[in-house]
PDB file of N, CA and C in Angstrom:
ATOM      1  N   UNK A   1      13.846  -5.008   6.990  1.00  0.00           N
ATOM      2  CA  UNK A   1      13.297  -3.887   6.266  1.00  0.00           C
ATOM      3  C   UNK A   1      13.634  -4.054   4.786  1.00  0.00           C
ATOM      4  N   UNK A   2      12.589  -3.307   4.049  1.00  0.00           N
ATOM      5  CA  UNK A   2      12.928  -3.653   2.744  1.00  0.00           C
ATOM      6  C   UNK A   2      12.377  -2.975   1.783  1.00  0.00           C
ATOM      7  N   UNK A   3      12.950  -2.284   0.712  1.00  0.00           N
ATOM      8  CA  UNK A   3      12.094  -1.242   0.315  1.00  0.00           C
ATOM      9  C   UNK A   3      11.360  -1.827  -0.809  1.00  0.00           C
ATOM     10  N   UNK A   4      10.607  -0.877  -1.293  1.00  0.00           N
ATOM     11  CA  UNK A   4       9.032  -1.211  -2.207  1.00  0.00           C
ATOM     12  C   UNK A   4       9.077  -0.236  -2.938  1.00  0.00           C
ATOM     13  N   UNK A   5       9.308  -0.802  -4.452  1.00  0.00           N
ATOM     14  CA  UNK A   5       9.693   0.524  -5.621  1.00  0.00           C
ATOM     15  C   UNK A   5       8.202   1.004  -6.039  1.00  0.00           C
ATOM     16  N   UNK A   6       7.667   2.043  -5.229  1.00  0.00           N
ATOM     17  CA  UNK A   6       6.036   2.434  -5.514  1.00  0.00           C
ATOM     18  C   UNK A   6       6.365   3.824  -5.872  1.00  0.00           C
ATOM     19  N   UNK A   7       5.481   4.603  -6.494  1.00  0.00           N
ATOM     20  CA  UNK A   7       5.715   5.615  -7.571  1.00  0.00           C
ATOM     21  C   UNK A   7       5.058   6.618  -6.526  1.00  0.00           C
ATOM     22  N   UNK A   8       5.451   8.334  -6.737  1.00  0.00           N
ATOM     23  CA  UNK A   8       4.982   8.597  -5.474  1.00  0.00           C
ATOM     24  C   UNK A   8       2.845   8.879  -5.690  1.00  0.00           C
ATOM     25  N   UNK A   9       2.643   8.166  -7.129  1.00  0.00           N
ATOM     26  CA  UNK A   9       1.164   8.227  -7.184  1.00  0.00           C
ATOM     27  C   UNK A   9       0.540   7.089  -6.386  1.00  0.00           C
ATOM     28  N   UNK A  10       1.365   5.817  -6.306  1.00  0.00           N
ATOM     29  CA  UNK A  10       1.026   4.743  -5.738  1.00  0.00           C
ATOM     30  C   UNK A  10       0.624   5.023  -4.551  1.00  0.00           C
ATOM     31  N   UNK A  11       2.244   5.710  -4.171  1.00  0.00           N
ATOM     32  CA  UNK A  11       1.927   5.895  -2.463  1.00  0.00           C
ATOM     33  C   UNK A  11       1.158   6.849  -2.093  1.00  0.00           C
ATOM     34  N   UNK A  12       0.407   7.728  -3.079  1.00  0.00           N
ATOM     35  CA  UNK A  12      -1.215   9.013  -2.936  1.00  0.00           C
ATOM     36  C   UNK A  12      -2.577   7.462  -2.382  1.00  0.00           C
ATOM     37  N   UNK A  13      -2.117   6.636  -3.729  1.00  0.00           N
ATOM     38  CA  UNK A  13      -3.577   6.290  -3.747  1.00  0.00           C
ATOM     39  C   UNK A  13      -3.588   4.961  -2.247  1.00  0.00           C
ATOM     40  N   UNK A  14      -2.141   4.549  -2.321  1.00  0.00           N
ATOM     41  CA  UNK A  14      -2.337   3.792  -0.510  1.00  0.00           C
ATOM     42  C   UNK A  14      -3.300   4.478   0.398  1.00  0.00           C
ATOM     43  N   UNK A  15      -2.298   5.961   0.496  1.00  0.00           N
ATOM     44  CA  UNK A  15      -2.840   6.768   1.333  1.00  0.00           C
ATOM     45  C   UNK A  15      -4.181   6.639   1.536  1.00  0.00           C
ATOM     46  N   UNK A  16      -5.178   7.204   0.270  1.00  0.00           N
ATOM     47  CA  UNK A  16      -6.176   7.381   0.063  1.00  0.00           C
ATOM     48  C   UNK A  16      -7.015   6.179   0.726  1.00  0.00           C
ATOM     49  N   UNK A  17      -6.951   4.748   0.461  1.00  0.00           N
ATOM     50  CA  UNK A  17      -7.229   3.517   1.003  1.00  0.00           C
ATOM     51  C   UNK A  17      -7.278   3.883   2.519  1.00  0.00           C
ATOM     52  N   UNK A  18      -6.299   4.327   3.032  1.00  0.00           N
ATOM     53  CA  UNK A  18      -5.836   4.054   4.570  1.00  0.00           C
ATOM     54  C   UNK A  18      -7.066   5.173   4.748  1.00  0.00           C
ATOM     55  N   UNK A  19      -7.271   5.994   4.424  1.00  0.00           N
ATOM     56  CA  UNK A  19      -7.694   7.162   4.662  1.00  0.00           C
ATOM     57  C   UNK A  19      -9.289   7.023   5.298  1.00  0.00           C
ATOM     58  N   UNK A  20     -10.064   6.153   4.999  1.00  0.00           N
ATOM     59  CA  UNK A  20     -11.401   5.852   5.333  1.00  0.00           C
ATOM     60  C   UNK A  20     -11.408   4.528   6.317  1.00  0.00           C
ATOM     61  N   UNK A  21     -10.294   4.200   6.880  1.00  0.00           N
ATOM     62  CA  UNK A  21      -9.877   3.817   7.877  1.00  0.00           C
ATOM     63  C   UNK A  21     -10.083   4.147   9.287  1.00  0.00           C
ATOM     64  N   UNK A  22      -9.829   3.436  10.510  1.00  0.00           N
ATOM     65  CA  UNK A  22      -9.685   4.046  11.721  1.00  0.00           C
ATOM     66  C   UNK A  22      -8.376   2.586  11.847  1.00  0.00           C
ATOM     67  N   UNK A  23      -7.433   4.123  11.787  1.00  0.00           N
ATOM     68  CA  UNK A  23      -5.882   2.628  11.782  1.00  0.00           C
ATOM     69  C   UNK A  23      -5.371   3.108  13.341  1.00  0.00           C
ATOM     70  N   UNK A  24      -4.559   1.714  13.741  1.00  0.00           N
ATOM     71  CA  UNK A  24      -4.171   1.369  15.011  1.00  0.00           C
ATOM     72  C   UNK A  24      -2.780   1.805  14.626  1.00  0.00           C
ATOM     73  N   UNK A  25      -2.058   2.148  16.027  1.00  0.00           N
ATOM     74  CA  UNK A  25      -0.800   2.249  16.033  1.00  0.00           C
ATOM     75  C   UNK A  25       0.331   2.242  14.710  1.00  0.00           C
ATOM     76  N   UNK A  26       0.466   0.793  14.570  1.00  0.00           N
ATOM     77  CA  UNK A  26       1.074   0.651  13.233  1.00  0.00           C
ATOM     78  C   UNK A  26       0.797   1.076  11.764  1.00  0.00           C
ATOM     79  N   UNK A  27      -0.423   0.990  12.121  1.00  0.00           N
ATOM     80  CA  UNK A  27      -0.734   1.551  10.788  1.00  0.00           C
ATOM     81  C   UNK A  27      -0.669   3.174  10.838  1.00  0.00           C
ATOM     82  N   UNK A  28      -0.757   3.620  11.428  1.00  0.00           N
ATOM     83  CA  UNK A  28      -0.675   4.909  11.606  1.00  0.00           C
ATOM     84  C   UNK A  28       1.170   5.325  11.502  1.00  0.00           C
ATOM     85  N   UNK A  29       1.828   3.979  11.673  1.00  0.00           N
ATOM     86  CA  UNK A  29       3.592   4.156  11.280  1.00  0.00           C
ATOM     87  C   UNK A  29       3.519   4.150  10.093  1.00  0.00           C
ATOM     88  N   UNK A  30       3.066   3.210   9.832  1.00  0.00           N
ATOM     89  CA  UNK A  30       3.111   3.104   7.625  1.00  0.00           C
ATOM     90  C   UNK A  30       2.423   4.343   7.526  1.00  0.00           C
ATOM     91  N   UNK A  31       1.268   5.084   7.167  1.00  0.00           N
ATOM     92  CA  UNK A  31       1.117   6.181   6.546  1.00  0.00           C
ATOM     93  C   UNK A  31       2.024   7.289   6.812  1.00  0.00           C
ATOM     94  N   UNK A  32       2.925   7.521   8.236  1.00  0.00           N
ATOM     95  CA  UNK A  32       4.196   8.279   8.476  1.00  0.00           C
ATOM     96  C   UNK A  32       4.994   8.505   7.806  1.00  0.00           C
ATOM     97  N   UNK A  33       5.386   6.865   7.283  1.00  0.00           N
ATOM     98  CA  UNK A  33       6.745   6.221   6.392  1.00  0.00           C
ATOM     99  C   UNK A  33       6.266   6.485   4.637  1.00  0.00           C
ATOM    100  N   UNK A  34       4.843   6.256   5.023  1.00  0.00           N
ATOM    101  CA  UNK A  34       4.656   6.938   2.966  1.00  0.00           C
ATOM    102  C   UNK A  34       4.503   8.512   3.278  1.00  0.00           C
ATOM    103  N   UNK A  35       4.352   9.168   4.032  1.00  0.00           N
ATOM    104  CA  UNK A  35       3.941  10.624   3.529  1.00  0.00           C
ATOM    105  C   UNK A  35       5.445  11.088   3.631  1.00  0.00           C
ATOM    106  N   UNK A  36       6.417  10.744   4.739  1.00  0.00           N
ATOM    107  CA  UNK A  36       8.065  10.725   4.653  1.00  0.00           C
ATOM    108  C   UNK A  36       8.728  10.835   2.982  1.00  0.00           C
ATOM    109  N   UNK A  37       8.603   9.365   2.840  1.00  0.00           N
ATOM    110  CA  UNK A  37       8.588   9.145   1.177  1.00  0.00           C
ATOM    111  C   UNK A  37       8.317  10.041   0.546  1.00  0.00           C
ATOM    112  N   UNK A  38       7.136  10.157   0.311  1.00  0.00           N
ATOM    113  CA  UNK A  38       5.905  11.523  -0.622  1.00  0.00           C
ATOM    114  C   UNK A  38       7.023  12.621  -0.587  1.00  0.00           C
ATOM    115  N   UNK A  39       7.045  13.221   0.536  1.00  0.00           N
ATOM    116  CA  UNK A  39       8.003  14.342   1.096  1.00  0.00           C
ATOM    117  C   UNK A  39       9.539  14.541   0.932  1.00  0.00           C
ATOM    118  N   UNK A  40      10.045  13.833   0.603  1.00  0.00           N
ATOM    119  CA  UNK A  40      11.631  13.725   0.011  1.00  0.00           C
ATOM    120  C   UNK A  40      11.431  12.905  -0.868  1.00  0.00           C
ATOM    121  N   UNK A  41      10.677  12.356  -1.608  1.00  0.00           N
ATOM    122  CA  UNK A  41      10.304  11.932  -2.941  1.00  0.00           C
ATOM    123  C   UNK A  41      11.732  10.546  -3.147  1.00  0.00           C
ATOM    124  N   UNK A  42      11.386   9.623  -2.271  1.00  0.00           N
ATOM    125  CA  UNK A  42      11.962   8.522  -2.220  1.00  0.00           C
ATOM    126  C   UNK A  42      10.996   7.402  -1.724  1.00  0.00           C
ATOM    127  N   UNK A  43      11.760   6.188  -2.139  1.00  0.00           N
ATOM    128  CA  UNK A  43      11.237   4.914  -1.874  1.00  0.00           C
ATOM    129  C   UNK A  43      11.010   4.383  -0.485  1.00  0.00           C
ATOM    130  N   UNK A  44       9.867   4.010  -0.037  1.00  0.00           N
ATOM    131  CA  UNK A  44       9.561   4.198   1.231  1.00  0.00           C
ATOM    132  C   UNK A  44      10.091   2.511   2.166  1.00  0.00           C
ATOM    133  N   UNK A  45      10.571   2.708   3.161  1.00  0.00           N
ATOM    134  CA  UNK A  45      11.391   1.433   3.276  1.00  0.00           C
ATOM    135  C   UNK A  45      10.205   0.725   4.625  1.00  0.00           C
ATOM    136  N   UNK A  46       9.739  -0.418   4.260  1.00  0.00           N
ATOM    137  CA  UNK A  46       8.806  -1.169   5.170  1.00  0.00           C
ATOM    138  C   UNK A  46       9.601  -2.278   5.508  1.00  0.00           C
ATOM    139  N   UNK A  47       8.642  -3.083   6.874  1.00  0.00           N
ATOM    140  CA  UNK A  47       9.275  -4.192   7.338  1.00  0.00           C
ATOM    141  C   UNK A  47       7.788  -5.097   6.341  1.00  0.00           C
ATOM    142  N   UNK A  48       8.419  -6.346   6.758  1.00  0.00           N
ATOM    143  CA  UNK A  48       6.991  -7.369   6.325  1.00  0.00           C
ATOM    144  C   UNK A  48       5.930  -6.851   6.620  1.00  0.00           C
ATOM    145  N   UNK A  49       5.867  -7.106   8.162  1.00  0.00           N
ATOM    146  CA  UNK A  49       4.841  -6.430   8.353  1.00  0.00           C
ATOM    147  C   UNK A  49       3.775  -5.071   8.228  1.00  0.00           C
ATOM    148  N   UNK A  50       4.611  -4.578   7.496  1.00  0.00           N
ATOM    149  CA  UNK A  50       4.187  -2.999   7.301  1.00  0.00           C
ATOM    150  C   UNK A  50       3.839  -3.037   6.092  1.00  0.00           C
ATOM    151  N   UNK A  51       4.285  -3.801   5.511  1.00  0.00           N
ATOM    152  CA  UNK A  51       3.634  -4.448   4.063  1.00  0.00           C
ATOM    153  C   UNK A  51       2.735  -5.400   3.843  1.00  0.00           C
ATOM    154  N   UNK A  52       2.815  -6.118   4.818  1.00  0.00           N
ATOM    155  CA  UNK A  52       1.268  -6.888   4.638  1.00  0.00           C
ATOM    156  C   UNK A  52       0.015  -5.880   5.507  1.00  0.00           C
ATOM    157  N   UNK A  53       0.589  -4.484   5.947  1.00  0.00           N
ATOM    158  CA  UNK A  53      -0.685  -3.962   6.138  1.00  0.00           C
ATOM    159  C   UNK A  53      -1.485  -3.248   5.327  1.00  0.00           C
ATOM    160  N   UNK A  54       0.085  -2.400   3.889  1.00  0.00           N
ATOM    161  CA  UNK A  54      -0.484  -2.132   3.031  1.00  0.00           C
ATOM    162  C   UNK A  54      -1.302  -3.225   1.790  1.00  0.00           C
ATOM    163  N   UNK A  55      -1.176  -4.589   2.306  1.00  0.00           N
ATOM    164  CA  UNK A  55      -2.105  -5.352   1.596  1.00  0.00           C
ATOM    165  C   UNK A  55      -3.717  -5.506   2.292  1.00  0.00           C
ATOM    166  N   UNK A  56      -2.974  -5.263   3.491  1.00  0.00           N
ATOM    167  CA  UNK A  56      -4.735  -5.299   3.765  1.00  0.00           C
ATOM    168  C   UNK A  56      -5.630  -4.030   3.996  1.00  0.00           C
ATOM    169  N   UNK A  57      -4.935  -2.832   3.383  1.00  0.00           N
ATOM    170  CA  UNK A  57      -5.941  -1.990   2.667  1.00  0.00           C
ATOM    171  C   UNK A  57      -6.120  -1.924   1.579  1.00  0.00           C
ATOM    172  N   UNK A  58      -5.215  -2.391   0.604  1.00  0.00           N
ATOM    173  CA  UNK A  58      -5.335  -3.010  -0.484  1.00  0.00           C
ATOM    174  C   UNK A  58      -7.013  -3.992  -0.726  1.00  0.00           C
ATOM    175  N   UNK A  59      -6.577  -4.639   0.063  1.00  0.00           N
ATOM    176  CA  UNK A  59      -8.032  -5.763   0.092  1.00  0.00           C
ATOM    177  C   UNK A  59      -9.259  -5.346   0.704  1.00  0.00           C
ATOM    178  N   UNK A  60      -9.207  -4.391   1.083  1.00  0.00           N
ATOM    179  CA  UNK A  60     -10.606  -3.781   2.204  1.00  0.00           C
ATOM    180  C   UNK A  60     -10.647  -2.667   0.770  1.00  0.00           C
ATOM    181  N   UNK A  61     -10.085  -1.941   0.176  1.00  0.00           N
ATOM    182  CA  UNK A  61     -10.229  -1.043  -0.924  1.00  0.00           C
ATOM    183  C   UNK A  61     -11.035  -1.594  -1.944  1.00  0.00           C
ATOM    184  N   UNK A  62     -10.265  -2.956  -2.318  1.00  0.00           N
ATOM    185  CA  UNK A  62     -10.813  -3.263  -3.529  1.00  0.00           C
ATOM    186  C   UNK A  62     -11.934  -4.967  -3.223  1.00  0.00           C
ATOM    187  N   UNK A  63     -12.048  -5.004  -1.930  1.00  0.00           N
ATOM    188  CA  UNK A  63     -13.731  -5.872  -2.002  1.00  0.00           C
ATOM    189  C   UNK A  63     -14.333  -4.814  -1.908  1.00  0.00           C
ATOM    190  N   UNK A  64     -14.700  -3.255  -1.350  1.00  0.00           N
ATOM    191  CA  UNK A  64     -15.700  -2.738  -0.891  1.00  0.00           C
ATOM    192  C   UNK A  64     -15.686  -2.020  -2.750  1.00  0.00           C
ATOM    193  N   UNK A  65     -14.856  -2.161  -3.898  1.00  0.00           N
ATOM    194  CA  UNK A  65     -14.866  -1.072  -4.778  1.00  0.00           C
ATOM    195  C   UNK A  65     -15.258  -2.202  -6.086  1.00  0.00           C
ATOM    196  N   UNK A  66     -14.830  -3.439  -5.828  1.00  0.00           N
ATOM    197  CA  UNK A  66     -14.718  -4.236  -6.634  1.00  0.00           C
ATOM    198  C   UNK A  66     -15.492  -5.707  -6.128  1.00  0.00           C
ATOM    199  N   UNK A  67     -16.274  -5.076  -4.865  1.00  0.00           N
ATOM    200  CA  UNK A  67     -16.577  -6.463  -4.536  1.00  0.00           C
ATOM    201  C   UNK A  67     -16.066  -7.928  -4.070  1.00  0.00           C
ATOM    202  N   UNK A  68     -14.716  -7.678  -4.741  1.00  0.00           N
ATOM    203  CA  UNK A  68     -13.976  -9.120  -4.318  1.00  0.00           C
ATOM    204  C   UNK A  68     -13.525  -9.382  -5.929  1.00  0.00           C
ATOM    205  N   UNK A  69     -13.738  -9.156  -6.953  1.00  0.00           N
ATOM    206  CA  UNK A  69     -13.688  -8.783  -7.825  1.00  0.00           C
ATOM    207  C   UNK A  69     -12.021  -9.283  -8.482  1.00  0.00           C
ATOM    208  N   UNK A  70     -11.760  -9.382  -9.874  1.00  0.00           N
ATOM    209  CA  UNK A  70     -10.476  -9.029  -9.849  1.00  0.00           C
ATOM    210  C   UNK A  70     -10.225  -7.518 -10.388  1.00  0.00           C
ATOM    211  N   UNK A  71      -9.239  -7.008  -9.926  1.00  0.00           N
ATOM    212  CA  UNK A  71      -8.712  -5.544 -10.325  1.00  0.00           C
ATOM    213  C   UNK A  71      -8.292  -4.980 -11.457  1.00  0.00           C
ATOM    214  N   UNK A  72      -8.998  -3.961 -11.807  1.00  0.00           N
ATOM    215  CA  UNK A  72      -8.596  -4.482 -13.864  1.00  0.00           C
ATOM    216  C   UNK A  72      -8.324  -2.547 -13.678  1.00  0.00           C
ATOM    217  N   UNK A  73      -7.976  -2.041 -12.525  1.00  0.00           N
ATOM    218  CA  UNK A  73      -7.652  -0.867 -12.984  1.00  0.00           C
ATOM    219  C   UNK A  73      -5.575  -0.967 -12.713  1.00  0.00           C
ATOM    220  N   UNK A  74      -4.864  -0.625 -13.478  1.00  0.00           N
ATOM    221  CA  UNK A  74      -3.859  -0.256 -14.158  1.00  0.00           C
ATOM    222  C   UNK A  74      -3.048   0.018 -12.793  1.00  0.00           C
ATOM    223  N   UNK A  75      -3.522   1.122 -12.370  1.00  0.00           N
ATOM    224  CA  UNK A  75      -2.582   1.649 -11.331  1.00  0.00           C
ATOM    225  C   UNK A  75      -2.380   0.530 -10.005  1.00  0.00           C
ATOM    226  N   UNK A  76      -3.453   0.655  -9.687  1.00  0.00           N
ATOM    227  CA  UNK A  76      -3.690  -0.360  -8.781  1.00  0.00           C
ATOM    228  C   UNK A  76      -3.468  -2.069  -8.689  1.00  0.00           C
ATOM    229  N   UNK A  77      -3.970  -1.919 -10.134  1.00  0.00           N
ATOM    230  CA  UNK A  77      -3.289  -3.477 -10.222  1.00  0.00           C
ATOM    231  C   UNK A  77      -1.482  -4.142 -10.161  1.00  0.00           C
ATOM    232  N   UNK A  78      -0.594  -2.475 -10.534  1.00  0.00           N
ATOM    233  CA  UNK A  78       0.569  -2.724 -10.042  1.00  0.00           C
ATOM    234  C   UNK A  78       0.762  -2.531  -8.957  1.00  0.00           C
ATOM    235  N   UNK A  79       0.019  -1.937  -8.156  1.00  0.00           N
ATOM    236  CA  UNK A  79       0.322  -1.770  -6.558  1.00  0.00           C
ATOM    237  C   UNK A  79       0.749  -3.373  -6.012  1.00  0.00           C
ATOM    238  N   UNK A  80      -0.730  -4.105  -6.250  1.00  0.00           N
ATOM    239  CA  UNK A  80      -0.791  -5.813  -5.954  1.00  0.00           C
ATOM    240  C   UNK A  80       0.866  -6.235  -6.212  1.00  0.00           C
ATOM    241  N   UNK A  81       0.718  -6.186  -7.516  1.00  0.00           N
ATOM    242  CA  UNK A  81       2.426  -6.709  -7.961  1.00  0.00           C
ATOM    243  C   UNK A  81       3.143  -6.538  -7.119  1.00  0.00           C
ATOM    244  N   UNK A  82       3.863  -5.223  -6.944  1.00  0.00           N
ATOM    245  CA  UNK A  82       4.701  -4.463  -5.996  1.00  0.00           C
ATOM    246  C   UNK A  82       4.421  -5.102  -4.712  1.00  0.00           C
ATOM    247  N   UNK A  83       3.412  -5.297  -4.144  1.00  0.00           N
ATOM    248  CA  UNK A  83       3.244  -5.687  -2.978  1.00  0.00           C
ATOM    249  C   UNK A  83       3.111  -7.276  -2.521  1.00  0.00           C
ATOM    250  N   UNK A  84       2.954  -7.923  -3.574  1.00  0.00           N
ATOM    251  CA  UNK A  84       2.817  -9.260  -3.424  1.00  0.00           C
ATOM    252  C   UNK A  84       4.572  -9.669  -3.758  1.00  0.00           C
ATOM    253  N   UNK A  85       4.859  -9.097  -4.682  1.00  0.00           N
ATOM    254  CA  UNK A  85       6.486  -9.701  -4.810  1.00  0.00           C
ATOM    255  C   UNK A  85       7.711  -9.111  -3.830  1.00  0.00           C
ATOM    256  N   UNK A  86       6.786  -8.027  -2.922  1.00  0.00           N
ATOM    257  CA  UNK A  86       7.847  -8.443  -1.761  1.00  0.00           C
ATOM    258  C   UNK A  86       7.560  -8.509  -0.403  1.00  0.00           C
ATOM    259  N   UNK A  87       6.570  -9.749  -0.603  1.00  0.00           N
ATOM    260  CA  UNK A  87       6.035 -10.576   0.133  1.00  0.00           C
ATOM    261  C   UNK A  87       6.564 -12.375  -0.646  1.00  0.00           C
ATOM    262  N   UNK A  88       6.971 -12.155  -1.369  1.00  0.00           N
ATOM    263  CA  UNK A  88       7.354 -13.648  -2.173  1.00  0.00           C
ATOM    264  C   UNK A  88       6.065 -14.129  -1.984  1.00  0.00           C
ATOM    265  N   UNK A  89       5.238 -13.865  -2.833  1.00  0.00           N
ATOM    266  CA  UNK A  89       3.716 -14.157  -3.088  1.00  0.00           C
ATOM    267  C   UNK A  89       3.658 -14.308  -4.531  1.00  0.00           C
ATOM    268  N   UNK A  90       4.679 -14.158  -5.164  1.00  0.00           N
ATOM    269  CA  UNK A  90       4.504 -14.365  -6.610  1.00  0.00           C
ATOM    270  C   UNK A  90       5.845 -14.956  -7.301  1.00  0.00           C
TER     271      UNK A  90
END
């Protein structure tokens, strides 16, 4: 487990991603573990895997918004950061 320093706007606009979803089991743990967060206004603690799921709404967000695109909006583009560096992806 490992936590992910995301702001609690970050963890709105995850949400929001997940939100037009139909998420399975786990994913339905990660949005638990961010609205937890949201709710005592702390850093939300994921495993790998719970983090590479918030990458792959990450990536279903921004091909369907951006096409495939690169991400030139601000907020979001630190999400990537945040999420790729603790994944040691960067």
């Amino acid at each position: 487990m490992s936590d992910i320093l995301l702001t609690n706007r970050q963890i709105r606009l995850l949400m929001t991603w997940s939100a037009s979803r139909e998420l399975f089991p786990d994913e339905e743990r990660v949005r638990r573990k961010l609205k937890l967060a949201l709710e005592e206004n702390r850093t939300p603690t994921l495993s790998r895997i719970q983090i590479k799921i918030l990458f792959a709404w990450a990536e279903q967000w921004w091909g369907s918004h951006y096409g495939g695109c690169e991400v030139v909006n601000p907020d979001e583009e630190a999400i990537l950061r945040k999420i790729r560096a603790a994944l040691g992806w960067d």
